[in-house]
C-alpha atoms as a PDB file:
ATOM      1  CA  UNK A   1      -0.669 -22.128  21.484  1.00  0.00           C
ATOM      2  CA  UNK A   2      -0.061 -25.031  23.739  1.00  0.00           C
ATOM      3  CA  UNK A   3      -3.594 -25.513  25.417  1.00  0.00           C
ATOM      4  CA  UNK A   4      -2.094 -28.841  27.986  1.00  0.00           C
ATOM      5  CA  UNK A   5      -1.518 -28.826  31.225  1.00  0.00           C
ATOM      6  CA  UNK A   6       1.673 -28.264  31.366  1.00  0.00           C
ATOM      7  CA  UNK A   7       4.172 -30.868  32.430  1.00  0.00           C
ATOM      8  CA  UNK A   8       5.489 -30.064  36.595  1.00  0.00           C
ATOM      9  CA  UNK A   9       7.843 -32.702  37.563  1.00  0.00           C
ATOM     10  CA  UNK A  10      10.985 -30.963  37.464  1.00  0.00           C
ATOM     11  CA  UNK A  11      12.464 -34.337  36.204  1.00  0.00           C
ATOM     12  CA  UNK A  12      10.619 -33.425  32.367  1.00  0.00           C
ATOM     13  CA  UNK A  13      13.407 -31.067  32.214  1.00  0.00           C
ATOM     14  CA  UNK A  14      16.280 -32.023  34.239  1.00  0.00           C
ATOM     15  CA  UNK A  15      17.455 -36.321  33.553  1.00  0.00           C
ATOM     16  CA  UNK A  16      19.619 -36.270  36.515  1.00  0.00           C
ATOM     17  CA  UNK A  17      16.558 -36.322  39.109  1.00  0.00           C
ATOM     18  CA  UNK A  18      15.157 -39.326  37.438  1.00  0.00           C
ATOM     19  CA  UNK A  19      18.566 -41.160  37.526  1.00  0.00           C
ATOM     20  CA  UNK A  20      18.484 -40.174  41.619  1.00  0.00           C
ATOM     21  CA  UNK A  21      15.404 -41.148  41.960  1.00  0.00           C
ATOM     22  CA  UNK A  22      15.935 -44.611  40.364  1.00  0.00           C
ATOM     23  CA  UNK A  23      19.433 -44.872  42.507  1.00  0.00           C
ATOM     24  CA  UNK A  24      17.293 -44.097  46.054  1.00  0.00           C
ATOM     25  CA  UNK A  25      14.686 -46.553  45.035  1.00  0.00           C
ATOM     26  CA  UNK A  26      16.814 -48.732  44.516  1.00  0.00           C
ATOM     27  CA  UNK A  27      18.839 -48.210  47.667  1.00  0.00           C
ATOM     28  CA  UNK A  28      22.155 -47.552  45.633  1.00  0.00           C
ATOM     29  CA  UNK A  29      24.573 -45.449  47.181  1.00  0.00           C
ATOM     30  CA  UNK A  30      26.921 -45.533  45.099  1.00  0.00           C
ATOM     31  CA  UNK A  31      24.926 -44.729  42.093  1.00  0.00           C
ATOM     32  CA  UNK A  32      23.234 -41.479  44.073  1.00  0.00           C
ATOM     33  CA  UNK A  33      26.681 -40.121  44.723  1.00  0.00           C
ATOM     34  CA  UNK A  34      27.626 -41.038  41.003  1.00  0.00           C
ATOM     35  CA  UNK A  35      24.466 -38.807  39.974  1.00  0.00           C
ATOM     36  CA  UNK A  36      25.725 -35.909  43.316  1.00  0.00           C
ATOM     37  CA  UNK A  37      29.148 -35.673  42.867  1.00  0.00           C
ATOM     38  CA  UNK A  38      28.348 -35.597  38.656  1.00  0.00           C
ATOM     39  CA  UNK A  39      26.075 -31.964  39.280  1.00  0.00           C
ATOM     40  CA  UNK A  40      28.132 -28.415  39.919  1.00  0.00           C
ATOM     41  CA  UNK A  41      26.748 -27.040  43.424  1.00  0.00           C
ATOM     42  CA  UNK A  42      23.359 -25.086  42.432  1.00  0.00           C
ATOM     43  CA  UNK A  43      22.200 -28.607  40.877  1.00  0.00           C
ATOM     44  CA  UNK A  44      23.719 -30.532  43.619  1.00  0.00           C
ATOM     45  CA  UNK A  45      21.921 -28.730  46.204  1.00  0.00           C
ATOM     46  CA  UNK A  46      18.605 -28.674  44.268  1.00  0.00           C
ATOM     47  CA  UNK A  47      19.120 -32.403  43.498  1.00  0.00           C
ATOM     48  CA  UNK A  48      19.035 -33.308  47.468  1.00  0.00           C
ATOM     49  CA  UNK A  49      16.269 -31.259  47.597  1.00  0.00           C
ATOM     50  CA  UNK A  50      14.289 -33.794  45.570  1.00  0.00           C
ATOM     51  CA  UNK A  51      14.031 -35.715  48.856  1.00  0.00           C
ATOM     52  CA  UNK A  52      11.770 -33.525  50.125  1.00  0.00           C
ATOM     53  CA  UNK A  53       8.653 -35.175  48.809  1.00  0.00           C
ATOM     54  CA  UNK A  54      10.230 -38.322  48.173  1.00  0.00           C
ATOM     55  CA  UNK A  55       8.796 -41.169  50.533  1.00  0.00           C
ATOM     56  CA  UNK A  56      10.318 -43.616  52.557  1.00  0.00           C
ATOM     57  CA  UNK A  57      14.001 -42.964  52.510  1.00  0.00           C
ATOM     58  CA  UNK A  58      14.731 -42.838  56.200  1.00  0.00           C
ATOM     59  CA  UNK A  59      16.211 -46.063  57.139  1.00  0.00           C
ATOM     60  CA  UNK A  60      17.926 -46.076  54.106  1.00  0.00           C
ATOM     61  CA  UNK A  61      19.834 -42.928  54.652  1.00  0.00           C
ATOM     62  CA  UNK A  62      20.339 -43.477  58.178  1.00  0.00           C
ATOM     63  CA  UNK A  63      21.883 -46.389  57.545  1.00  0.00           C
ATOM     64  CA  UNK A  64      24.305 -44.756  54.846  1.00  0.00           C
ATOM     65  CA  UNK A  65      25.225 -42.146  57.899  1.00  0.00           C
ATOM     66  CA  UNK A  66      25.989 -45.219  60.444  1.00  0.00           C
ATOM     67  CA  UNK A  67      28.724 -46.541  57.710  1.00  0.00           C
ATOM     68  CA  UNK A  68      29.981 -42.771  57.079  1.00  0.00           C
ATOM     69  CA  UNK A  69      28.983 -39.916  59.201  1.00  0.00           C
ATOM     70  CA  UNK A  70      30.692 -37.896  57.595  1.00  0.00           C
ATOM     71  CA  UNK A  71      28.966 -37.984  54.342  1.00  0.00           C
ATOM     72  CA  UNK A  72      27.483 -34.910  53.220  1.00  0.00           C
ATOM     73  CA  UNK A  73      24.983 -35.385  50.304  1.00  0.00           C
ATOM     74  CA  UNK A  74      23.726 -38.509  52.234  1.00  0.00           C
ATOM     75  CA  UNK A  75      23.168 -35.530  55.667  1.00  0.00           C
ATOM     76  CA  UNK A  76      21.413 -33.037  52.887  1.00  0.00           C
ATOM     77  CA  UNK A  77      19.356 -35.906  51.421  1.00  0.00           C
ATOM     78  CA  UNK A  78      18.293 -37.273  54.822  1.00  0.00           C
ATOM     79  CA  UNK A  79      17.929 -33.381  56.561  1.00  0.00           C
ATOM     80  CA  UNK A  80      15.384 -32.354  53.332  1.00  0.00           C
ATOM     81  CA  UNK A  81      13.436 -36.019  53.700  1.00  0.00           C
ATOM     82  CA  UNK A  82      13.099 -34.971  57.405  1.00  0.00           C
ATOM     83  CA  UNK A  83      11.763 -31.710  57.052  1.00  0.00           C
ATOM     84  CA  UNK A  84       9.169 -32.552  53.715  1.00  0.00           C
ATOM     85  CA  UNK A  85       7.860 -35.404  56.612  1.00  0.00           C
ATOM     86  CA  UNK A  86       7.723 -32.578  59.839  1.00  0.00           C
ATOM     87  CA  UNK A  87       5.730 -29.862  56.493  1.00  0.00           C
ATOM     88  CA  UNK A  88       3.700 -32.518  55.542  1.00  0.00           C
ATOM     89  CA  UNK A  89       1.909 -32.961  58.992  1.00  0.00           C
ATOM     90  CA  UNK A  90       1.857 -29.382  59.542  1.00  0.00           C
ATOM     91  CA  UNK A  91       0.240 -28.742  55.935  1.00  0.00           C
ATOM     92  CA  UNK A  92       0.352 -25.680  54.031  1.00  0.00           C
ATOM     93  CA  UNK A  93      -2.653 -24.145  55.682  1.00  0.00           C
ATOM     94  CA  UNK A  94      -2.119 -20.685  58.203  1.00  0.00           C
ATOM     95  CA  UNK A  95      -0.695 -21.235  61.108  1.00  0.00           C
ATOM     96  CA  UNK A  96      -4.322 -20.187  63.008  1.00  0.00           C
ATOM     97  CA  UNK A  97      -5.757 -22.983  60.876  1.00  0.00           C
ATOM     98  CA  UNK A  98      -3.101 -25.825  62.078  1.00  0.00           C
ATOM     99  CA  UNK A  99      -4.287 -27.794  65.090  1.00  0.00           C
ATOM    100  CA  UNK A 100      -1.791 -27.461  68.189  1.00  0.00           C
ATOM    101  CA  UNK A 101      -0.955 -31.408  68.229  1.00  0.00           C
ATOM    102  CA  UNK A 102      -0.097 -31.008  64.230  1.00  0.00           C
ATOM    103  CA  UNK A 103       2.507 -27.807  65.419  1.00  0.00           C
ATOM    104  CA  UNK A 104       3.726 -29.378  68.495  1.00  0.00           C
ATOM    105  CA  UNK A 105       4.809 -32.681  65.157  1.00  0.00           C
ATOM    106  CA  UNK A 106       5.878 -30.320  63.000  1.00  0.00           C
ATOM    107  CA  UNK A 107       8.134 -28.811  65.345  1.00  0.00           C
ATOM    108  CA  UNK A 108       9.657 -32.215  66.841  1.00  0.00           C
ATOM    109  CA  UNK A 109      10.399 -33.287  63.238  1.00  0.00           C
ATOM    110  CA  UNK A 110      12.266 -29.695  62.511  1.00  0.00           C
ATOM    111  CA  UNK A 111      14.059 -30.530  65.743  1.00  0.00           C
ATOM    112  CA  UNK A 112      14.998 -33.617  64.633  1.00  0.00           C
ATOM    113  CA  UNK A 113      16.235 -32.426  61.533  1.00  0.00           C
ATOM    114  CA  UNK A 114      17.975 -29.812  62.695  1.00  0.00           C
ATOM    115  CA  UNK A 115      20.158 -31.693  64.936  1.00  0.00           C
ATOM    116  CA  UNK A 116      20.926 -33.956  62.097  1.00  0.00           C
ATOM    117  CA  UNK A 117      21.983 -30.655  60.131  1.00  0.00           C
ATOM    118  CA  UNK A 118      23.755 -29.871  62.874  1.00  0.00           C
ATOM    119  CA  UNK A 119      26.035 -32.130  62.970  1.00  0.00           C
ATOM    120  CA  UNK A 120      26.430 -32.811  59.495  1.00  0.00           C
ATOM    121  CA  UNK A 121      27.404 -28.638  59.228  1.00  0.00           C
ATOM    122  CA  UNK A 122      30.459 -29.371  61.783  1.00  0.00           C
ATOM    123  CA  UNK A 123      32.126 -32.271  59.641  1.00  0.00           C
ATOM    124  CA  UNK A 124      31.149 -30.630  56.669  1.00  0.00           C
ATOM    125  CA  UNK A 125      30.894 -27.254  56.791  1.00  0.00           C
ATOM    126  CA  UNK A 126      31.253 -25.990  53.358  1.00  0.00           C
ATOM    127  CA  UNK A 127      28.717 -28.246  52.043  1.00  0.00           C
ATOM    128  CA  UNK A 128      26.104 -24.968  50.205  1.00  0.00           C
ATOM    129  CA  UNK A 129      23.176 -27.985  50.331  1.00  0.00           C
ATOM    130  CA  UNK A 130      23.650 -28.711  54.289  1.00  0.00           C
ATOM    131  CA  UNK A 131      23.783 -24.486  54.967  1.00  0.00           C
ATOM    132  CA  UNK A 132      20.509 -24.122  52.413  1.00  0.00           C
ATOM    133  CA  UNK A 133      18.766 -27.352  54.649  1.00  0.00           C
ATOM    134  CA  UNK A 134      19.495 -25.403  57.712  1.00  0.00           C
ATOM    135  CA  UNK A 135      17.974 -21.728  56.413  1.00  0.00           C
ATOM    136  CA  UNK A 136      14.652 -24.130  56.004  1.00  0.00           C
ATOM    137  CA  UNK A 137      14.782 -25.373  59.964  1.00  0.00           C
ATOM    138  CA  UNK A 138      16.179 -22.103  60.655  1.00  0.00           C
ATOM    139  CA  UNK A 139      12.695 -20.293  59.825  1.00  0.00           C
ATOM    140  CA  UNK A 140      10.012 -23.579  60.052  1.00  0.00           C
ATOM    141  CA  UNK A 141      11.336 -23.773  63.976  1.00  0.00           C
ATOM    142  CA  UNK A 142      11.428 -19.328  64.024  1.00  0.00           C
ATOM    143  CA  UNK A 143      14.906 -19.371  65.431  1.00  0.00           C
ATOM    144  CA  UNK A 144      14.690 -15.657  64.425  1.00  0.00           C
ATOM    145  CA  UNK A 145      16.053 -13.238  61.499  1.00  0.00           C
ATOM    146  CA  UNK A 146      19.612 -13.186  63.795  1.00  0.00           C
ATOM    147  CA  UNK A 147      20.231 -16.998  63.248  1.00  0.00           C
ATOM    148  CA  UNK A 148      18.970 -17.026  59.877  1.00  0.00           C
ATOM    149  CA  UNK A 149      21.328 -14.265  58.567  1.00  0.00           C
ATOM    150  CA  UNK A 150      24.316 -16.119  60.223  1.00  0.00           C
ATOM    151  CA  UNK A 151      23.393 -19.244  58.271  1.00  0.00           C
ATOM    152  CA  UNK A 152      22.929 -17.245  55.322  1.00  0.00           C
ATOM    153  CA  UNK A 153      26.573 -15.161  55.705  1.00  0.00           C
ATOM    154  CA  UNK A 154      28.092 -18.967  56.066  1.00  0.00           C
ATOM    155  CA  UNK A 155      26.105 -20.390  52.845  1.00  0.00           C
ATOM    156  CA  UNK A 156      27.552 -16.818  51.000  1.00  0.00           C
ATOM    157  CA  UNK A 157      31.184 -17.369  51.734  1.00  0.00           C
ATOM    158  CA  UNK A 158      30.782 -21.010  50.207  1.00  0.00           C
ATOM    159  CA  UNK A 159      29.003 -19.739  46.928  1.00  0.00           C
ATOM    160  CA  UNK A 160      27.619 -16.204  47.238  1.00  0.00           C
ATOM    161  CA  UNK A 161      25.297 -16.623  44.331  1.00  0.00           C
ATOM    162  CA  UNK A 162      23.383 -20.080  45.484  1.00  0.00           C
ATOM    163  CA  UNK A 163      20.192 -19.513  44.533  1.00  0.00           C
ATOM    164  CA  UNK A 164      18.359 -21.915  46.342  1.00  0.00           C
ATOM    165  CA  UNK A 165      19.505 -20.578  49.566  1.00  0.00           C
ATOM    166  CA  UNK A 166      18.991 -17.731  48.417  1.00  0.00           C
ATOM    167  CA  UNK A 167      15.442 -18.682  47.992  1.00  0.00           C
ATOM    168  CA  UNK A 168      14.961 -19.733  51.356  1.00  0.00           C
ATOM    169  CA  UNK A 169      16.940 -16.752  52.943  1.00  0.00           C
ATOM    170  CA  UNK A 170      14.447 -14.551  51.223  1.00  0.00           C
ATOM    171  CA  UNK A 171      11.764 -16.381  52.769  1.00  0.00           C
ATOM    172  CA  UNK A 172      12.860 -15.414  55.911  1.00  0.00           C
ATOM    173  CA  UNK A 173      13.025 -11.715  55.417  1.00  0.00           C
ATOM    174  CA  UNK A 174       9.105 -11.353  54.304  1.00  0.00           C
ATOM    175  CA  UNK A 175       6.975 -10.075  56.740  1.00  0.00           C
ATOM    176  CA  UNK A 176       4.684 -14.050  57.056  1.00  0.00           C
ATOM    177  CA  UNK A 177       8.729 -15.132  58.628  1.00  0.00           C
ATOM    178  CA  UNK A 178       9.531 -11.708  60.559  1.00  0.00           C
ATOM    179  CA  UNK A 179      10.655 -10.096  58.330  1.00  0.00           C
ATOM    180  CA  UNK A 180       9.812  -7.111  56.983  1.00  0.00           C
ATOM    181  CA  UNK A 181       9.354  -5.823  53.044  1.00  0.00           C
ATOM    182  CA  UNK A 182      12.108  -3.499  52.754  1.00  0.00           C
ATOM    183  CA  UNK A 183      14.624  -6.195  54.018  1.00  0.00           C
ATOM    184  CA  UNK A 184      12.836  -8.344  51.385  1.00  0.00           C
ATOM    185  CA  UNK A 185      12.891  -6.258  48.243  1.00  0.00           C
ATOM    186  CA  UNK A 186      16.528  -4.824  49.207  1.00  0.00           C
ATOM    187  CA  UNK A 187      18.024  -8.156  49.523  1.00  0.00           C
ATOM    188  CA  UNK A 188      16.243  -9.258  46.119  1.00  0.00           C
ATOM    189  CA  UNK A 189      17.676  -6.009  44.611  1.00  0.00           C
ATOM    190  CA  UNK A 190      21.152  -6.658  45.806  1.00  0.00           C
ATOM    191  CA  UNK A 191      21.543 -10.057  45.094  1.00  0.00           C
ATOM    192  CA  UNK A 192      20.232  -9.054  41.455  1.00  0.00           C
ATOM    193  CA  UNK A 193      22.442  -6.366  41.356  1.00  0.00           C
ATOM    194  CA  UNK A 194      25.489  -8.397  41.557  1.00  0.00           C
ATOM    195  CA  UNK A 195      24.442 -11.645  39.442  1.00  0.00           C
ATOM    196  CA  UNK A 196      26.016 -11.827  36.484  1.00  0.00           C
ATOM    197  CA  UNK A 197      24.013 -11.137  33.299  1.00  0.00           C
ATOM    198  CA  UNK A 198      21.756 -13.712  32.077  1.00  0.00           C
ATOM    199  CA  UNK A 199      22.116 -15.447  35.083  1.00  0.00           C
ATOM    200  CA  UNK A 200      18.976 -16.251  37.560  1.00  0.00           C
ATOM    201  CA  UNK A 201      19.583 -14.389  40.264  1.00  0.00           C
ATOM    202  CA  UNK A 202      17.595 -11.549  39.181  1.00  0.00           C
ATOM    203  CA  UNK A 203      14.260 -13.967  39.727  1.00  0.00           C
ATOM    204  CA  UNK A 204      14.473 -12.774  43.683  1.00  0.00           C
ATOM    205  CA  UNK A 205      13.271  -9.347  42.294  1.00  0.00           C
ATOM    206  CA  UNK A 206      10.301 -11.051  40.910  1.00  0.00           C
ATOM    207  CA  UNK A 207      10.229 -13.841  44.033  1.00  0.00           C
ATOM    208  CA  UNK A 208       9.669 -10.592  46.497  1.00  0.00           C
ATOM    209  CA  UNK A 209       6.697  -9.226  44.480  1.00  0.00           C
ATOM    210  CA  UNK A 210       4.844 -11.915  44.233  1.00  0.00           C
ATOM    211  CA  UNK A 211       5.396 -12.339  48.131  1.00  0.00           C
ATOM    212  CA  UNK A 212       4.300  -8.880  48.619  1.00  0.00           C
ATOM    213  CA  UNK A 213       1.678  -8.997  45.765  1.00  0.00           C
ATOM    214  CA  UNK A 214       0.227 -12.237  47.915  1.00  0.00           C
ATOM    215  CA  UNK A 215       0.074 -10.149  51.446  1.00  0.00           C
ATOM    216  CA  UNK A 216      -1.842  -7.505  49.494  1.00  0.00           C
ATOM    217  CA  UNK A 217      -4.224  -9.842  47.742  1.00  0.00           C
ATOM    218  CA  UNK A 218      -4.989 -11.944  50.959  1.00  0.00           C
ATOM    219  CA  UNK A 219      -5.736  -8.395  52.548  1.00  0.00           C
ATOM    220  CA  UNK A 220      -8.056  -6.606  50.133  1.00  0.00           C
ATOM    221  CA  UNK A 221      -9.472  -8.122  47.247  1.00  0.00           C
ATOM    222  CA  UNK A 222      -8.010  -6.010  43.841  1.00  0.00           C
ATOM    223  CA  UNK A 223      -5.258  -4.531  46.111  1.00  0.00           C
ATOM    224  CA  UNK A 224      -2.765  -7.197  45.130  1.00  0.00           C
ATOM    225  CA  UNK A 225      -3.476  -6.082  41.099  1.00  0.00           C
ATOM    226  CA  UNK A 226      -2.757  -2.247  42.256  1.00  0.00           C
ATOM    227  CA  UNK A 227       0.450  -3.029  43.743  1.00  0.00           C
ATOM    228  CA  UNK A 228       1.932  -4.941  41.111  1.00  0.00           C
ATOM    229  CA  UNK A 229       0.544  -2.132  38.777  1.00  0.00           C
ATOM    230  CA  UNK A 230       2.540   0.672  39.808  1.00  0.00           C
ATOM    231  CA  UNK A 231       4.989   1.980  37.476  1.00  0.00           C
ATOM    232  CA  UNK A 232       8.593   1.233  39.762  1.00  0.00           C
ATOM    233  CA  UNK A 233       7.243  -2.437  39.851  1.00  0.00           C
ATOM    234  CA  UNK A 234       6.645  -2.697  36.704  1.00  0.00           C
ATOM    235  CA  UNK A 235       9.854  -1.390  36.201  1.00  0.00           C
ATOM    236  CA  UNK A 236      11.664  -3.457  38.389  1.00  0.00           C
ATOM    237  CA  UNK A 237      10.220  -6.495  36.862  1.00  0.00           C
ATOM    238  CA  UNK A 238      11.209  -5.722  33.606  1.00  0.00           C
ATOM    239  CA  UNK A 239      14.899  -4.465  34.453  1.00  0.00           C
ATOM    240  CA  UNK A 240      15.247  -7.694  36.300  1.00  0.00           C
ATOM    241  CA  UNK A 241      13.909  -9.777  33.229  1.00  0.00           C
ATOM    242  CA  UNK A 242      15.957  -8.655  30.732  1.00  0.00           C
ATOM    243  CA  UNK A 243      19.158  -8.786  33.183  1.00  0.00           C
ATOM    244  CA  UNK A 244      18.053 -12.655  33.658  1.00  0.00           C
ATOM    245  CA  UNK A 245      15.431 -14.603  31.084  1.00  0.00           C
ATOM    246  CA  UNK A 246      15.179 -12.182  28.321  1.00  0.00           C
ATOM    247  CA  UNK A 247      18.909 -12.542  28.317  1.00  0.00           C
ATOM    248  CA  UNK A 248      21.507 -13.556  25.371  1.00  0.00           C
ATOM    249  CA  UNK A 249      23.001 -14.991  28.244  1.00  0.00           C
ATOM    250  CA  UNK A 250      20.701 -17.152  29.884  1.00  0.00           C
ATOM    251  CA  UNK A 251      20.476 -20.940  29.759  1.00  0.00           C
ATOM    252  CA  UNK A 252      18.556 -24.192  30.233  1.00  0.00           C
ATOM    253  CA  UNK A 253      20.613 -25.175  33.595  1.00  0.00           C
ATOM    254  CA  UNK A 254      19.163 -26.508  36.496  1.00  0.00           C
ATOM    255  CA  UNK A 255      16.827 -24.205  37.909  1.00  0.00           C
ATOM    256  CA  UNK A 256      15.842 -22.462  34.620  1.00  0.00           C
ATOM    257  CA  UNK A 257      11.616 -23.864  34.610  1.00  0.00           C
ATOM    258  CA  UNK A 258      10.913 -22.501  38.350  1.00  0.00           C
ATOM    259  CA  UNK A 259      12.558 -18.819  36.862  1.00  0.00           C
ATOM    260  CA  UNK A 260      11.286 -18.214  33.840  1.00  0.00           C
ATOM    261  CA  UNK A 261       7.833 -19.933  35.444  1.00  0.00           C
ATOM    262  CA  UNK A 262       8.255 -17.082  38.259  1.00  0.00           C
ATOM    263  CA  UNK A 263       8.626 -14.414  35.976  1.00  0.00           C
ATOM    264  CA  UNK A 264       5.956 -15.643  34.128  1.00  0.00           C
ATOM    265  CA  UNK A 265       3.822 -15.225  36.657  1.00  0.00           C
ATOM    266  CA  UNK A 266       4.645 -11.820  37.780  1.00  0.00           C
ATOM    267  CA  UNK A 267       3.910 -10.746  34.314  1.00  0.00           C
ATOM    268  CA  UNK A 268       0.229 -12.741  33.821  1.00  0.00           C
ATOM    269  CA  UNK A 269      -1.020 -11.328  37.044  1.00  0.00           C
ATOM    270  CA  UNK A 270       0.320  -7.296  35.610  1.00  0.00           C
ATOM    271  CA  UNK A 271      -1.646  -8.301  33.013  1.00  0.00           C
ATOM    272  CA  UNK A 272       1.642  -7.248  30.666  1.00  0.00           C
ATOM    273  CA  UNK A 273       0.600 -10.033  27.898  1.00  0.00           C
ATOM    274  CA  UNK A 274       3.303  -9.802  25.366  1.00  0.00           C
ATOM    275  CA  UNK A 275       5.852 -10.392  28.208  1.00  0.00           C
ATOM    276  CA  UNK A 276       4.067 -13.375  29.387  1.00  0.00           C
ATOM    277  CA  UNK A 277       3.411 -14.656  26.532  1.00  0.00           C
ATOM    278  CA  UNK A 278       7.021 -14.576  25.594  1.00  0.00           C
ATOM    279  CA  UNK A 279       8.136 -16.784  28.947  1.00  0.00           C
ATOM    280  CA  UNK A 280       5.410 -19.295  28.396  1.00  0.00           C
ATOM    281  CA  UNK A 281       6.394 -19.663  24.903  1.00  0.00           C
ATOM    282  CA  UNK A 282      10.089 -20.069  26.137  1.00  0.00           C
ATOM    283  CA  UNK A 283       8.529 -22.957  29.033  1.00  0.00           C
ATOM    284  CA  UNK A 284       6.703 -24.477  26.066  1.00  0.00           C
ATOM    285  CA  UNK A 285       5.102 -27.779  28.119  1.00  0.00           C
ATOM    286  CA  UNK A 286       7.190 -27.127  30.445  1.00  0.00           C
ATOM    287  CA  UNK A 287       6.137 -25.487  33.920  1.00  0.00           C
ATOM    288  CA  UNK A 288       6.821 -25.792  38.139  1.00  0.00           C
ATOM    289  CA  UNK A 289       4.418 -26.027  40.829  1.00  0.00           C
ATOM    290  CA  UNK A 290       6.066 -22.726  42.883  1.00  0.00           C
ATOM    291  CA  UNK A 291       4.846 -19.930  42.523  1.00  0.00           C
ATOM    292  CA  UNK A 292       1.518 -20.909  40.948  1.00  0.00           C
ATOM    293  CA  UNK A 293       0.533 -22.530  43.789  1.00  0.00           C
ATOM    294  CA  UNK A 294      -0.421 -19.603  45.426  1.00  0.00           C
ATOM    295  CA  UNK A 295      -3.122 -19.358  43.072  1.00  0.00           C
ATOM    296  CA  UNK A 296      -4.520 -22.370  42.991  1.00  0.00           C
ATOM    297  CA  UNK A 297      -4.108 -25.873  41.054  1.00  0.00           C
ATOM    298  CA  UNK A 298      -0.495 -25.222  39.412  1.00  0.00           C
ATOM    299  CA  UNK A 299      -1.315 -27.349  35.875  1.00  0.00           C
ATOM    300  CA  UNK A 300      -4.601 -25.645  35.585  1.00  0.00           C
ATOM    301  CA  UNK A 301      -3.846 -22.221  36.577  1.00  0.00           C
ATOM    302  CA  UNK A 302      -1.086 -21.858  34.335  1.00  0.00           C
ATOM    303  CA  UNK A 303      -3.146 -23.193  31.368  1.00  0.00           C
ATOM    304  CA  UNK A 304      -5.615 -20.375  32.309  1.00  0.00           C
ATOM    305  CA  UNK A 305      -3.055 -17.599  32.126  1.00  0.00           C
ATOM    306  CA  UNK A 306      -1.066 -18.985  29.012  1.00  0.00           C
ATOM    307  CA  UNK A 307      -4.657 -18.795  27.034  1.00  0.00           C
ATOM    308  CA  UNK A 308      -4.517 -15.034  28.169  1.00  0.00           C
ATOM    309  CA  UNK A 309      -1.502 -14.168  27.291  1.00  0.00           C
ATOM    310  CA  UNK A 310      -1.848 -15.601  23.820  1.00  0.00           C
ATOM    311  CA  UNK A 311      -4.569 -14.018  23.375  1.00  0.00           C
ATOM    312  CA  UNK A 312      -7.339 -16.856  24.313  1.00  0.00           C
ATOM    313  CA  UNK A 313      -8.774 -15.706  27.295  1.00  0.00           C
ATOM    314  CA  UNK A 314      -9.972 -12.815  29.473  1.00  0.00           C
END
């Protein structure tokens, strides 16, 4: 039983993130695109995501957009950078808890992004990375469920199985977005419905309960346990499992640590132990920050729960 905090940069498990790192440090534009244009779409679009929480990339990318506007990983890269730097002054706390100068920030950065986005959409409009950038403005500056499903319908005739805009579109239909849950659990349930077997589509099933799961546990204390307890979750969860991680099928691609990580967690919080022990066994040091977040420290959390479900813990 691994008893380590497990390892959470994603770039332990995927090389190409630590070659794009080195190639925006190093303010080498050909070498990012090298790394880009190397990585099918899903990988490509989580790839520019990585400059999210990278630091001081702005005048670098802007100055790759003055020499070609019309580059689209350089508009993803730059549109993520600018909306981690707009999150990271509003923080992660309630909106009730954020000061009004920190929201009145957070929403001029999101503008600022956006208009970026913008523009990068119209001279490249079936770039899935730009389209999953936008459904992030799209809710962080509440332009509404309307404008959010027309960005979403775009991103689906590009690729309609893009899981990380499918992340963020699913964001948008819980309740915390204006949403509401049956939008949320019937969109997870479709777009499981038509993935393809062993593929990880079926981790929005899981994704919506431990949205809903959090909304009951932040309400009541114990309530969040009940609801994940009831027999057509737990059946759900399993039927989505063995249609995605538990599958012949699935692989190690890009994108594989945050599912079987999600799943994971569904499981350790029904208490289902065998089944959680099984995904953390599959992570082995492995592990991602969302969705254990939500409970606390990622690294230490997870430890606590993999003890469990091996038997270590109560």
């Amino acid at each position: 039983m691994l008893t380590r905090q497990p390892v959470l940069d994603p770039a332990a498990a995927y090389p190409r993130i630590t070659g794009l790192r080195a190639a925006l440090d190093s303010g080498d534009w050909p070498a990012c695109r090298e790394v880009l244009d190397a990585a099918d779409p899903v990988e490509r679009t989580e790839l520019t995501m990585i400059a999210f929480a990278e630091p001081g990339l702005e005048t670098f990318l802007r100055g790759v957009l003055d020499g070609d506007p019309g580059d689209g990983a350089a508009a993803a890269l730059l549109g993520q950078h600018l909306i981690g730097d707009a999150w990271r002054i509003r923080t992660s706390a309630r909106t009730e808890q954020v000061s009004p100068e920190r929201l009145v920030a957070f929403a001029d950065g999101l503008v600022t992004a956006e208009r970026l986005l913008v523009d990068a959409a119209a001279r490249s409009p079936r770039d899935p990375a730009i389209w999953t950038a936008r459904l992030i403005t799209a809710r962080g500056l509440r332009l509404g469920l309307s404008e959010a499903h027309r960005r979403y319908s775009r991103l689906a005739e590009i690729d309609p199985h893009h899981l990380p805009g499918q992340w963020q579109f699913l964001q948008q239909l819980c309740p915390k977005s204006g949403g509401d849950w049956e939008r949320a659990h019937a969109f997870a349930r479709e777009t499981a419905d038509s993935a393809a077997p062993g593929s990880f589509g079926p981790v929005l099933v899981a994704e919506a309960h431990l949205e809903h799961w959090l909304e009951e546990h932040t309400r009541r204390p114990g309530a969040g346990r009940r609801y994940l307890a009831a027999e057509p979750v737990r059946a759900e969860l399993h039927r989505a499992a063995r249609r995605s991680v538990w599958h012949d099928d699935f692989r190690h691609t890009h994108g594989w640590v945050r599912v079987t990580s999600t799943f994971a967690m569904a499981f350790a919080l029904l208490d289902d132990r065998p089944a959680a022990d099984s995904l953390f066994t599959a992570l082995g040091d492995l592990g991602s920050v969302r969705p254990w977040d939500y409970l606390g420290d990622p690294a230490s959390v997870m430890v606590k729960y993999r003890k469990r479900a091996a038997g270590g813990g109560t």
